[in-house]
PDB file of N, CA and C in Angstrom:
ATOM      1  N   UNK A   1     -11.854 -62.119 -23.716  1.00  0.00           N
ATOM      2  CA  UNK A   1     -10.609 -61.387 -23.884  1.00  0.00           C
ATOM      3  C   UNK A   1      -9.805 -61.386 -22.583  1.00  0.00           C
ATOM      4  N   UNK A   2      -8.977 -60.701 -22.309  1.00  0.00           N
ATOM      5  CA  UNK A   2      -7.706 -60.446 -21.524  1.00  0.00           C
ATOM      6  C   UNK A   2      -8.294 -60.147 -20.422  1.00  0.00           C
ATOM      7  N   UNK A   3      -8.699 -58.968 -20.634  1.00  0.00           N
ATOM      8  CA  UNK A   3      -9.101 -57.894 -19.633  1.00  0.00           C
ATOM      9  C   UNK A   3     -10.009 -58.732 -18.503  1.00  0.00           C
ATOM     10  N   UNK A   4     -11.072 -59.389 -19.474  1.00  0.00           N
ATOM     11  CA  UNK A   4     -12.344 -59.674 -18.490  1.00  0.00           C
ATOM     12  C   UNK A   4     -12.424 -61.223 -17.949  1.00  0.00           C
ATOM     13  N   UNK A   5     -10.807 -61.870 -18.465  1.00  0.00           N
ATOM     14  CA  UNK A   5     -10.167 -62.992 -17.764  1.00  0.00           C
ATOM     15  C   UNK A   5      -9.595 -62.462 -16.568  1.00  0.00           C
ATOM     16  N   UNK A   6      -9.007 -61.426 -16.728  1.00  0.00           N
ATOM     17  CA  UNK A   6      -8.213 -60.800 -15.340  1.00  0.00           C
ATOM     18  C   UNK A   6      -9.033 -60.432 -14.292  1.00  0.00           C
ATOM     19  N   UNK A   7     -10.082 -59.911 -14.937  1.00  0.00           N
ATOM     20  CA  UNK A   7     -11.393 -59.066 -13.972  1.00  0.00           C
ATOM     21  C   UNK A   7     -12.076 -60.674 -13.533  1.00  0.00           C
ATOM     22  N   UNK A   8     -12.238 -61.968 -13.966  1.00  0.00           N
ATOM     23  CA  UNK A   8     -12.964 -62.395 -13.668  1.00  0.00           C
ATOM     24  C   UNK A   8     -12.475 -63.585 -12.624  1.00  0.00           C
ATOM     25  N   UNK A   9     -10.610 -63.382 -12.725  1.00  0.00           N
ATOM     26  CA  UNK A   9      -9.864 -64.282 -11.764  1.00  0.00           C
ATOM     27  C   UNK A   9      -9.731 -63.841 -10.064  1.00  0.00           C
ATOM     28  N   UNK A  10     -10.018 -62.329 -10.576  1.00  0.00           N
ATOM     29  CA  UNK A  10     -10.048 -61.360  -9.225  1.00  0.00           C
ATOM     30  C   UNK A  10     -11.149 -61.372  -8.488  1.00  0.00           C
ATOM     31  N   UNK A  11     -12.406 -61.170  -9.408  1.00  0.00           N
ATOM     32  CA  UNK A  11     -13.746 -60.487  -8.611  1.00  0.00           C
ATOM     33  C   UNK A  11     -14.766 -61.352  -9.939  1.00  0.00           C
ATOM     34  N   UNK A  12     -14.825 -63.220  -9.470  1.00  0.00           N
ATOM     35  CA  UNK A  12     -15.968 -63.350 -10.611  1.00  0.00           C
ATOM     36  C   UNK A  12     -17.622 -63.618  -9.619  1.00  0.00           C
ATOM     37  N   UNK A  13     -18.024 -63.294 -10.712  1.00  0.00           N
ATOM     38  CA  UNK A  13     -19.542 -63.143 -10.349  1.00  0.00           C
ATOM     39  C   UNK A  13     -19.885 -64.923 -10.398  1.00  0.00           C
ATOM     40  N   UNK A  14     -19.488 -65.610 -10.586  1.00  0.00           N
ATOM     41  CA  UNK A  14     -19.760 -67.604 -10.148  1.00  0.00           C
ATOM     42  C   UNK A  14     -18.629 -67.895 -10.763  1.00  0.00           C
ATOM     43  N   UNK A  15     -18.799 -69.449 -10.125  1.00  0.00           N
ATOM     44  CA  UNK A  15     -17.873 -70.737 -10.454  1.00  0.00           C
ATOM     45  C   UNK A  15     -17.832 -70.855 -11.487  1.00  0.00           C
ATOM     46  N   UNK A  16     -18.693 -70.807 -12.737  1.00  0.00           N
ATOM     47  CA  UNK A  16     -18.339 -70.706 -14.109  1.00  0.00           C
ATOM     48  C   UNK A  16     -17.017 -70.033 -14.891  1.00  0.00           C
ATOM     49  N   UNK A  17     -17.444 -68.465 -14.497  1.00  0.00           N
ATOM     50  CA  UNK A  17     -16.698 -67.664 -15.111  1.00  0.00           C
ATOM     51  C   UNK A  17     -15.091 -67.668 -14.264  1.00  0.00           C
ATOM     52  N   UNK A  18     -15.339 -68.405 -12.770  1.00  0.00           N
ATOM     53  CA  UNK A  18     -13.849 -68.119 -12.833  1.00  0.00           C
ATOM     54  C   UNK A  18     -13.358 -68.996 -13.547  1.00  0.00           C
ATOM     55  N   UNK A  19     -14.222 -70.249 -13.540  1.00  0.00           N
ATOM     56  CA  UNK A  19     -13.246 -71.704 -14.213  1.00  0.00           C
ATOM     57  C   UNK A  19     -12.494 -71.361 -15.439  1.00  0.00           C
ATOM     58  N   UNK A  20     -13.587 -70.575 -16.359  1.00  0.00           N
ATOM     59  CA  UNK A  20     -13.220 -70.164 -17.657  1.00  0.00           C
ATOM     60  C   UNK A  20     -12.307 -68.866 -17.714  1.00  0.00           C
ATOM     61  N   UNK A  21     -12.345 -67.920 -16.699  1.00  0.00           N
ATOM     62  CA  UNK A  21     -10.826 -66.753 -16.831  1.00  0.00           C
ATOM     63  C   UNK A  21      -9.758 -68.208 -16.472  1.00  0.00           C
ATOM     64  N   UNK A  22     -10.024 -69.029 -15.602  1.00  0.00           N
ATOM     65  CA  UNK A  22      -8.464 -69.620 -14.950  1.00  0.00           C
ATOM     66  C   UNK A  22      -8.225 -70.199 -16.003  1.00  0.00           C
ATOM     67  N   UNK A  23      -8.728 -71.031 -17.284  1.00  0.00           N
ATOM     68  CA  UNK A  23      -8.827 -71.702 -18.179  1.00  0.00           C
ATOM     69  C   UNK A  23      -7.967 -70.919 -19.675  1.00  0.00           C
ATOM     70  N   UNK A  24      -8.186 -69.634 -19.522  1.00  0.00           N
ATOM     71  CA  UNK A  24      -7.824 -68.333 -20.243  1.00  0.00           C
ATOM     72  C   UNK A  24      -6.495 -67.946 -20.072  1.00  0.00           C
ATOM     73  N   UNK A  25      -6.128 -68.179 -18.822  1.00  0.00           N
ATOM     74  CA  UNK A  25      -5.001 -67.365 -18.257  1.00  0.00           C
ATOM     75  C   UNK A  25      -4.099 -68.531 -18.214  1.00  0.00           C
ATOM     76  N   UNK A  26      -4.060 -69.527 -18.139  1.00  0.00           N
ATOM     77  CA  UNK A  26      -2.977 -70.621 -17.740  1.00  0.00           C
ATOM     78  C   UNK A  26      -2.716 -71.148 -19.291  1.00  0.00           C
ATOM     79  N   UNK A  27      -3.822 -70.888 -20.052  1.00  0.00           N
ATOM     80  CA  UNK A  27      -3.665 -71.205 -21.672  1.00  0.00           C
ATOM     81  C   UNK A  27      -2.786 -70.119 -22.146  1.00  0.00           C
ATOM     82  N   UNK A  28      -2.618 -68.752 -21.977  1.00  0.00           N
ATOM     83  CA  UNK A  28      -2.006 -67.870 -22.170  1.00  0.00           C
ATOM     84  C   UNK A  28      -0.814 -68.097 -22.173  1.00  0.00           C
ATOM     85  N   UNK A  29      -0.400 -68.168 -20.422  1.00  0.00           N
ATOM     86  CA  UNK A  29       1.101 -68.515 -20.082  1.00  0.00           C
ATOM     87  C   UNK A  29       1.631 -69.366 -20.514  1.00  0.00           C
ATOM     88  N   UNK A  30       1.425 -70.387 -21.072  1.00  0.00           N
ATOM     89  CA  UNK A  30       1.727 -72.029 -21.534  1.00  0.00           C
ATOM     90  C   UNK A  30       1.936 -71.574 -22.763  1.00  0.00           C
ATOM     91  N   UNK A  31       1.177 -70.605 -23.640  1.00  0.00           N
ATOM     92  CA  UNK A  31       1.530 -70.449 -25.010  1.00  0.00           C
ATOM     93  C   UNK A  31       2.734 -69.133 -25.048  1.00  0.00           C
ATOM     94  N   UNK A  32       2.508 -68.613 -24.312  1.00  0.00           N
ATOM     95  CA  UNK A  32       4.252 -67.465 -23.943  1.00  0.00           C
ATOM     96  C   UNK A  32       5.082 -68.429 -23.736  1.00  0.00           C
ATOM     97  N   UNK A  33       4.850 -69.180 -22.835  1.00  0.00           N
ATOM     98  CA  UNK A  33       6.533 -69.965 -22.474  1.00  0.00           C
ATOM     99  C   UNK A  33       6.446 -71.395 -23.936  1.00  0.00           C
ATOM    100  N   UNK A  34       5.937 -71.615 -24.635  1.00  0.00           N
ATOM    101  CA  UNK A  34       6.154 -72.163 -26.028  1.00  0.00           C
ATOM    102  C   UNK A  34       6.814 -71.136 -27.134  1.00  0.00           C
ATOM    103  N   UNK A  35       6.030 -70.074 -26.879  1.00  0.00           N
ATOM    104  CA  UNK A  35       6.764 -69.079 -27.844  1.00  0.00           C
ATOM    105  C   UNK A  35       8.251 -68.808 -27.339  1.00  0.00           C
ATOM    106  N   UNK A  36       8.627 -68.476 -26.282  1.00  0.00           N
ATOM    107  CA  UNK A  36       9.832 -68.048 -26.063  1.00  0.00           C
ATOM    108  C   UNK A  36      10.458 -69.580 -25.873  1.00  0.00           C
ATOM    109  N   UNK A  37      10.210 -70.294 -25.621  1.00  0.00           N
ATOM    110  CA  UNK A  37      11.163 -71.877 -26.261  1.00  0.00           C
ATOM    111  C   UNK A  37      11.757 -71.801 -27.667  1.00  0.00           C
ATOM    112  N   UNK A  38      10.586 -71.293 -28.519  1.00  0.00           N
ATOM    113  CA  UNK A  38      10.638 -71.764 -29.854  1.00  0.00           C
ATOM    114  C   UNK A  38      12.066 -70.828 -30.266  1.00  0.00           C
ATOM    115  N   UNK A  39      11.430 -69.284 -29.874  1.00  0.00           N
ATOM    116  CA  UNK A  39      12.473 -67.911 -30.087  1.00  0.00           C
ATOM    117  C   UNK A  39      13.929 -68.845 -29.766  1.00  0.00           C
ATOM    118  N   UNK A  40      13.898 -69.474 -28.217  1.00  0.00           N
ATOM    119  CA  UNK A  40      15.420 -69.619 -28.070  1.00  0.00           C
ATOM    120  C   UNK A  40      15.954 -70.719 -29.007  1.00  0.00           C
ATOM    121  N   UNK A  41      15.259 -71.688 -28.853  1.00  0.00           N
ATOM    122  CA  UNK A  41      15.576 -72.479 -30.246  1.00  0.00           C
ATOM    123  C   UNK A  41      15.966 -71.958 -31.598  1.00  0.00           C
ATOM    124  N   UNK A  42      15.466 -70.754 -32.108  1.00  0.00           N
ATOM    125  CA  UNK A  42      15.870 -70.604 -33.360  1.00  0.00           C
ATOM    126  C   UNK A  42      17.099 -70.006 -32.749  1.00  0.00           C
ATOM    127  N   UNK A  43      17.445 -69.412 -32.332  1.00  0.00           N
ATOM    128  CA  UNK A  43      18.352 -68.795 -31.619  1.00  0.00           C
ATOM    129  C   UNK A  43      19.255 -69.216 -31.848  1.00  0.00           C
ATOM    130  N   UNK A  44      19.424 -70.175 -30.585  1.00  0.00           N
ATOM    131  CA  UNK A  44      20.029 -71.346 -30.412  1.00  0.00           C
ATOM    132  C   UNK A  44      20.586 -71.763 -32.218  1.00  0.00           C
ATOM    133  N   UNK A  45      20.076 -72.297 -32.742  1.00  0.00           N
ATOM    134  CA  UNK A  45      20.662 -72.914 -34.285  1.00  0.00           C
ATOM    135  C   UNK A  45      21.293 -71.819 -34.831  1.00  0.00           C
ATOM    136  N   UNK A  46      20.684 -70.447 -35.196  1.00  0.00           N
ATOM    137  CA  UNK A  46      21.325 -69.440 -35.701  1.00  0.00           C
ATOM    138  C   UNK A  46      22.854 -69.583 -35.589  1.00  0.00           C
ATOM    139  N   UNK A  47      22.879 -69.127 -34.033  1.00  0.00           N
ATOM    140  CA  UNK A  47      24.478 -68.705 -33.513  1.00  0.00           C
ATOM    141  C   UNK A  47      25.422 -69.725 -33.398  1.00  0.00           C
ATOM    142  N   UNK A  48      24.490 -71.306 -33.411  1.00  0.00           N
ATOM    143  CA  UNK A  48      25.421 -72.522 -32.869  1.00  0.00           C
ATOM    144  C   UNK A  48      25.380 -73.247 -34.344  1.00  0.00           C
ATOM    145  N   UNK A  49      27.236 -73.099 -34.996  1.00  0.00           N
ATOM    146  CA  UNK A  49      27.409 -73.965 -36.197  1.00  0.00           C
ATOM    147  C   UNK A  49      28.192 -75.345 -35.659  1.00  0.00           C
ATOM    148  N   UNK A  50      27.589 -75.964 -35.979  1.00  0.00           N
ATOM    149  CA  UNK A  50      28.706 -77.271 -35.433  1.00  0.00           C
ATOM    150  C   UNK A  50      29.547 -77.624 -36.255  1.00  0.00           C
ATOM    151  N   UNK A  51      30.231 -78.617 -35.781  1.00  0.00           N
ATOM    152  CA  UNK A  51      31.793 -79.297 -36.242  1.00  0.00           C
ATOM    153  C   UNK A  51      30.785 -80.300 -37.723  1.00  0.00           C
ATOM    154  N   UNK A  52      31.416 -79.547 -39.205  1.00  0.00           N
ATOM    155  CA  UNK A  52      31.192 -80.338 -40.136  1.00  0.00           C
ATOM    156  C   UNK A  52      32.215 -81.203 -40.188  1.00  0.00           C
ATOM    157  N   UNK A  53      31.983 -83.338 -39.974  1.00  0.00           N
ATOM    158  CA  UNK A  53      32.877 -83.870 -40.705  1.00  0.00           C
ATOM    159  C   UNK A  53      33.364 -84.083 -41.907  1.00  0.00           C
ATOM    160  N   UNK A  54      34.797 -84.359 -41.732  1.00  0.00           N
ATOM    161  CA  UNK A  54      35.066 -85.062 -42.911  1.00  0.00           C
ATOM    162  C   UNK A  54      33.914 -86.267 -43.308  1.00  0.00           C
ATOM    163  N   UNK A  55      34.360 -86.384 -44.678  1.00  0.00           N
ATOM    164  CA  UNK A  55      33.763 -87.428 -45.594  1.00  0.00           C
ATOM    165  C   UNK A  55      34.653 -88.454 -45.454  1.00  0.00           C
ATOM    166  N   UNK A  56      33.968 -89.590 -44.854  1.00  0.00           N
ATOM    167  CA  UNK A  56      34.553 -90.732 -44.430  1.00  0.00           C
ATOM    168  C   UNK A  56      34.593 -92.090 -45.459  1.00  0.00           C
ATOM    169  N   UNK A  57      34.098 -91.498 -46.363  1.00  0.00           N
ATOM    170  CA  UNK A  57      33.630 -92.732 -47.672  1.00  0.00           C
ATOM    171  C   UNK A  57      33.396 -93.942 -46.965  1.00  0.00           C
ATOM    172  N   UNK A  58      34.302 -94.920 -48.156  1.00  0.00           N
ATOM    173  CA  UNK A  58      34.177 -96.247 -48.028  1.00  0.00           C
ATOM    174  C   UNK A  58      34.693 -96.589 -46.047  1.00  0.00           C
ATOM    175  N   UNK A  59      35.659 -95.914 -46.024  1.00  0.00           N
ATOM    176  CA  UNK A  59      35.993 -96.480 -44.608  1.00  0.00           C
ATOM    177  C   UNK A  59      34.819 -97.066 -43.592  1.00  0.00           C
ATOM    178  N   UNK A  60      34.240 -96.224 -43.264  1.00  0.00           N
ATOM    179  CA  UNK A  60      33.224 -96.811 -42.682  1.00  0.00           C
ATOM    180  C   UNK A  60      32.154 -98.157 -43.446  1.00  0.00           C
ATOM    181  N   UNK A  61      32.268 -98.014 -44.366  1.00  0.00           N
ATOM    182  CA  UNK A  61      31.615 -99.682 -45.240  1.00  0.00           C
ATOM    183  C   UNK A  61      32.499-100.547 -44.524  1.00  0.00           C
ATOM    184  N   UNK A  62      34.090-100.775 -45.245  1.00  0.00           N
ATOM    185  CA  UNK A  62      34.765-101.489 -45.084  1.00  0.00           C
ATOM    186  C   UNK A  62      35.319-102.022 -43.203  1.00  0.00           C
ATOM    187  N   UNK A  63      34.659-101.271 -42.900  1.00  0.00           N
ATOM    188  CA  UNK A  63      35.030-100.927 -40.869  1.00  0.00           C
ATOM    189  C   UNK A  63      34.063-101.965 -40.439  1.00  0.00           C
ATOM    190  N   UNK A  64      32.248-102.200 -40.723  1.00  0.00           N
ATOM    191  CA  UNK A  64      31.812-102.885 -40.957  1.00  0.00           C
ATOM    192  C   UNK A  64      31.918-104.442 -41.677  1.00  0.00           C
ATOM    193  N   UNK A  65      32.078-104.218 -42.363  1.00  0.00           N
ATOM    194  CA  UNK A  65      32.473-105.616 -43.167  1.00  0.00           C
ATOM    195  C   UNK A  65      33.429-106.534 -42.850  1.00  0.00           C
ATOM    196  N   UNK A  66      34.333-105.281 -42.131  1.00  0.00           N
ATOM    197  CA  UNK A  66      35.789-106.659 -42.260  1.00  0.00           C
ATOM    198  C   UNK A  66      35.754-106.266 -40.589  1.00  0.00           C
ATOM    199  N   UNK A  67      35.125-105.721 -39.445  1.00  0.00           N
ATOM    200  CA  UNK A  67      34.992-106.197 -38.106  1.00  0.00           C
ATOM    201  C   UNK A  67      34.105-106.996 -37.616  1.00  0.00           C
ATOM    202  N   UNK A  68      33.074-107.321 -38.643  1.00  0.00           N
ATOM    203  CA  UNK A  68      31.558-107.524 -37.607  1.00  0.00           C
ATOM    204  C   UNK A  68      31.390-108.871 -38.202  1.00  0.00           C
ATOM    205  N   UNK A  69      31.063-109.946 -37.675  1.00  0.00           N
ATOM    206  CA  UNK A  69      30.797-111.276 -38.101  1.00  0.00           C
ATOM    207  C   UNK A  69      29.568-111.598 -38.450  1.00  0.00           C
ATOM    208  N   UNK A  70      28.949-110.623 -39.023  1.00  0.00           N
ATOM    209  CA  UNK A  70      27.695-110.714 -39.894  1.00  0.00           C
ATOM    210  C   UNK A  70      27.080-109.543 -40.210  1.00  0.00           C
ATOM    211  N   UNK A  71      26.088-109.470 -41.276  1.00  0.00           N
ATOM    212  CA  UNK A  71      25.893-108.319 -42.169  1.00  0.00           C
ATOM    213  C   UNK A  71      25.131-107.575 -41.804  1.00  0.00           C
ATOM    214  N   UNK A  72      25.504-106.390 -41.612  1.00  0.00           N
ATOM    215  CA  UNK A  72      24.177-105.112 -41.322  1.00  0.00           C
ATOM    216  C   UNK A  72      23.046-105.072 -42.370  1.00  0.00           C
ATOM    217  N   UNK A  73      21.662-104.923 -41.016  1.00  0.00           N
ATOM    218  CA  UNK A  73      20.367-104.841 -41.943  1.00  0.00           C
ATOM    219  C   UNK A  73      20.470-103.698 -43.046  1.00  0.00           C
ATOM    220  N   UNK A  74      19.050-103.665 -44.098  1.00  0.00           N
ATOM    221  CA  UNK A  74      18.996-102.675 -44.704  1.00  0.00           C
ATOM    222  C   UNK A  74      18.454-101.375 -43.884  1.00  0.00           C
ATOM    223  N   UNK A  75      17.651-101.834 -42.750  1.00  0.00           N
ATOM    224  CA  UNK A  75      17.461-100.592 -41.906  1.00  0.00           C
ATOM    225  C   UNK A  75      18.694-100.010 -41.111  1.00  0.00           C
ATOM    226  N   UNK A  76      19.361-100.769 -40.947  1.00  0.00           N
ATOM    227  CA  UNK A  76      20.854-100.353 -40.224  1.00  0.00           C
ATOM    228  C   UNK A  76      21.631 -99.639 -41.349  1.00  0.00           C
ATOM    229  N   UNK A  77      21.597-100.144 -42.146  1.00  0.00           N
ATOM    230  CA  UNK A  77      22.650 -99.557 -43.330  1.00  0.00           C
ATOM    231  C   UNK A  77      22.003 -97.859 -43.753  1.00  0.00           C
ATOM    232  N   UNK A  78      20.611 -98.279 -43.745  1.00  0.00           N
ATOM    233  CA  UNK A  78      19.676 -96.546 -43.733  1.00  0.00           C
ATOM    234  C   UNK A  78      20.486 -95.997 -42.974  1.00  0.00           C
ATOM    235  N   UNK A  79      20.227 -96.092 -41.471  1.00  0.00           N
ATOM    236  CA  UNK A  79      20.252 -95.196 -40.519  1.00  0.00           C
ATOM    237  C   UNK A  79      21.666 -94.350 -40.821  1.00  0.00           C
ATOM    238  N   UNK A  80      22.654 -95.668 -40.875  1.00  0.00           N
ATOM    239  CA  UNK A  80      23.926 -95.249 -40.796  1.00  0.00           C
ATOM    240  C   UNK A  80      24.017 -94.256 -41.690  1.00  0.00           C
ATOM    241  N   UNK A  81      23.559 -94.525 -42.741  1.00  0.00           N
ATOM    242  CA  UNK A  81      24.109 -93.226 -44.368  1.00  0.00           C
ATOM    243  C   UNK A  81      23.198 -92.119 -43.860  1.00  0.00           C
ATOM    244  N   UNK A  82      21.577 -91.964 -43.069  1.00  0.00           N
ATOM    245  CA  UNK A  82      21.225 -90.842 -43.323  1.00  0.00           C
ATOM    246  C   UNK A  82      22.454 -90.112 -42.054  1.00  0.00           C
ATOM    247  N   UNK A  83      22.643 -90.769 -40.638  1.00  0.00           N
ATOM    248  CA  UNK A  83      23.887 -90.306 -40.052  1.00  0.00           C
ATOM    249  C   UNK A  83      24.882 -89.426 -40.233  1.00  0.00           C
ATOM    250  N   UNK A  84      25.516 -90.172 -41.204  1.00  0.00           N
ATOM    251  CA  UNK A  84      26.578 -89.993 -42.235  1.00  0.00           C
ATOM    252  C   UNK A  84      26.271 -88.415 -43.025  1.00  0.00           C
ATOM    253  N   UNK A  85      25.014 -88.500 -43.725  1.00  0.00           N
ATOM    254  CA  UNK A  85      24.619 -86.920 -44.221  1.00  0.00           C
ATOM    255  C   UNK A  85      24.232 -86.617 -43.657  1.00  0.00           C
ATOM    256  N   UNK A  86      23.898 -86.000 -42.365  1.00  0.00           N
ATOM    257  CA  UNK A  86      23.557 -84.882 -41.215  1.00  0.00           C
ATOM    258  C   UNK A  86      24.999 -84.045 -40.859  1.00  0.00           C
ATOM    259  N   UNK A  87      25.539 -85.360 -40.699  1.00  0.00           N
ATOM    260  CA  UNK A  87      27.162 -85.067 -39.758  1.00  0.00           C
ATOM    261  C   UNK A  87      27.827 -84.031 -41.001  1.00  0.00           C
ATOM    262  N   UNK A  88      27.555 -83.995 -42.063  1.00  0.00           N
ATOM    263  CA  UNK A  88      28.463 -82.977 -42.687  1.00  0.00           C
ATOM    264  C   UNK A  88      27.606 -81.749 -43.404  1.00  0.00           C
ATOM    265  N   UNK A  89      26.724 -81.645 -42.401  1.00  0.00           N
ATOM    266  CA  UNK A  89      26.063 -80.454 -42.988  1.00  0.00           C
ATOM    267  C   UNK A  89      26.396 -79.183 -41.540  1.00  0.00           C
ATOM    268  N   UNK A  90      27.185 -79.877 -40.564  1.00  0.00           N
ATOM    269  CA  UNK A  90      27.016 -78.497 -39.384  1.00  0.00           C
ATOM    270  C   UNK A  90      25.869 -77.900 -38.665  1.00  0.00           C
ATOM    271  N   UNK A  91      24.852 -78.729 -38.854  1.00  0.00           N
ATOM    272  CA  UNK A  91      23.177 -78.976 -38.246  1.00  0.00           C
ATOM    273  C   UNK A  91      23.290 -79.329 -37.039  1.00  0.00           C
ATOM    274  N   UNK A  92      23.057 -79.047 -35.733  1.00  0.00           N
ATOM    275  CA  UNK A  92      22.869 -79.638 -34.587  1.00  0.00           C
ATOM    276  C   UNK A  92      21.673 -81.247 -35.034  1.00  0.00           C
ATOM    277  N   UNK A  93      21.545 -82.398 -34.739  1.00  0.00           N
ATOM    278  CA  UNK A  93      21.135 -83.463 -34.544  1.00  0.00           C
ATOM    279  C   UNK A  93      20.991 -83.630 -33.056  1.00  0.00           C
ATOM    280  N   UNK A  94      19.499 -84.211 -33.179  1.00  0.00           N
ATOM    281  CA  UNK A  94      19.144 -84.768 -32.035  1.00  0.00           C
ATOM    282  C   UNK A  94      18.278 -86.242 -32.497  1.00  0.00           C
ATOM    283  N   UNK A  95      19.153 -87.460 -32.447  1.00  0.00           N
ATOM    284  CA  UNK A  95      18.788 -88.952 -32.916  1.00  0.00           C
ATOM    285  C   UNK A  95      17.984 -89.433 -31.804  1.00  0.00           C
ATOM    286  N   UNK A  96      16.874 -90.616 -31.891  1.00  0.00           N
ATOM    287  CA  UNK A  96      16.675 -91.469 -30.802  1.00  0.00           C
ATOM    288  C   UNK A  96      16.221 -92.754 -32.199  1.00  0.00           C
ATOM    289  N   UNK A  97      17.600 -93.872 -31.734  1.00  0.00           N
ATOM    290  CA  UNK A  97      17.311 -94.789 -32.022  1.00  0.00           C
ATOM    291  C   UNK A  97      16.024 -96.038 -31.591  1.00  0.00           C
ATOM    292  N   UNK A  98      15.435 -96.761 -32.296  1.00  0.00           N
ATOM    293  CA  UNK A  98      14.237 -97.486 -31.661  1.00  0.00           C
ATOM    294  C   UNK A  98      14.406 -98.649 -32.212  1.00  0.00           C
ATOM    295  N   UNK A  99      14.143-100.056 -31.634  1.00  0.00           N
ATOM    296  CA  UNK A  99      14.092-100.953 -31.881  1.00  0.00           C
ATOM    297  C   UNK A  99      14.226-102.242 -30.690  1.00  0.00           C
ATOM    298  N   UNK A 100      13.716-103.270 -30.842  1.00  0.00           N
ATOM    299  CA  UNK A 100      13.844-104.202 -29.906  1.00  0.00           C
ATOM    300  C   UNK A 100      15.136-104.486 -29.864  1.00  0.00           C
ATOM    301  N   UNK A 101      15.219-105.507 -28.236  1.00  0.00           N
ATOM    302  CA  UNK A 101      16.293-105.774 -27.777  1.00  0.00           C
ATOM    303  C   UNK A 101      16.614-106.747 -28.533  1.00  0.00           C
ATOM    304  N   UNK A 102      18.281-106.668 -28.654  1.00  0.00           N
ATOM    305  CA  UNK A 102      19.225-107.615 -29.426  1.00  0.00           C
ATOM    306  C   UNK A 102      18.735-106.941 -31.201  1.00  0.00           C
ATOM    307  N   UNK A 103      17.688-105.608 -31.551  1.00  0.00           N
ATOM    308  CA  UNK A 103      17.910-105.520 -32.659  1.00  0.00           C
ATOM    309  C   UNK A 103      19.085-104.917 -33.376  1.00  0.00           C
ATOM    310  N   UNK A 104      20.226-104.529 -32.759  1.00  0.00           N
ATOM    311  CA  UNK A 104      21.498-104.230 -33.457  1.00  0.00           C
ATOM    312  C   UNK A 104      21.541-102.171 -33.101  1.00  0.00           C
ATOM    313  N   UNK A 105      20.777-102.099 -32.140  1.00  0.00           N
ATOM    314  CA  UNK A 105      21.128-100.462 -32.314  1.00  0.00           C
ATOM    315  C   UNK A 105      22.321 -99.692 -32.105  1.00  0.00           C
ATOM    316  N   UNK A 106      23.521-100.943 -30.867  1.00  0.00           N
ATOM    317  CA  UNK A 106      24.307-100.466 -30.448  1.00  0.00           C
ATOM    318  C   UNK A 106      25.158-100.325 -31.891  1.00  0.00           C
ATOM    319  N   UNK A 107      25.505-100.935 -32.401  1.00  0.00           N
ATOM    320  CA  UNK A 107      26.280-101.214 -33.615  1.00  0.00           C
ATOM    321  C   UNK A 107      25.999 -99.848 -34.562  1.00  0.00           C
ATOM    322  N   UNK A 108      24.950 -99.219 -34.737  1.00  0.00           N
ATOM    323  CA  UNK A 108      24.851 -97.910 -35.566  1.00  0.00           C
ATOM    324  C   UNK A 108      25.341 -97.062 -35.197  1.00  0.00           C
TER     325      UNK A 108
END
């Protein structure tokens, strides 16, 4: 428990028991400062509504098609539409695109 982590970081009777209060106590703090991350995070989303876009329909198909001199993958075409429905829900997004070089990420 608490108590006899505290008692045992102060005044331990061997190398064991302090290893295991220091082991106690640094696990503690690490799980407070996760909890109060998490708190500000919800927080954070609660109070923060973002900018819902407009619905951009076809434009963006046709923006594609008639600029780019060849055809977006079906994984590109994913990404883009799930994109597309995040952006008009007022959800904070946080994306990290992945893929090898020259695989087309700039373009999404």
């Amino acid at each position: 428990d608490r108590k006899s982590a505290i008692l045992n970081i102060h005044f331990p009777k061997n190398q064991h028991l302090l290893e295991g209060a220091t082991r106690r106590i640094k696990f503690e703090e690490l799980f407070f400062i996760q909890l109060q991350l998490l708190n500000a995070k919800k927080l954070r989303q609660q109070k923060f509504q973002g900018a819902i876009f407009a619905r951009v329909g076809e434009k963006v198909n046709t923006f594609y098609s008639k600029y780019l001199p060849f055809e977006l993958t079906n994984a590109q075409k994913r990404v883009i539409k799930e994109i597309r429905s995040d952006t008009q829900t007022g959800a904070q997004m946080n994306r990290l695109i992945q893929g090898d070089v020259g695989s087309g990420k700039t373009v999404v």
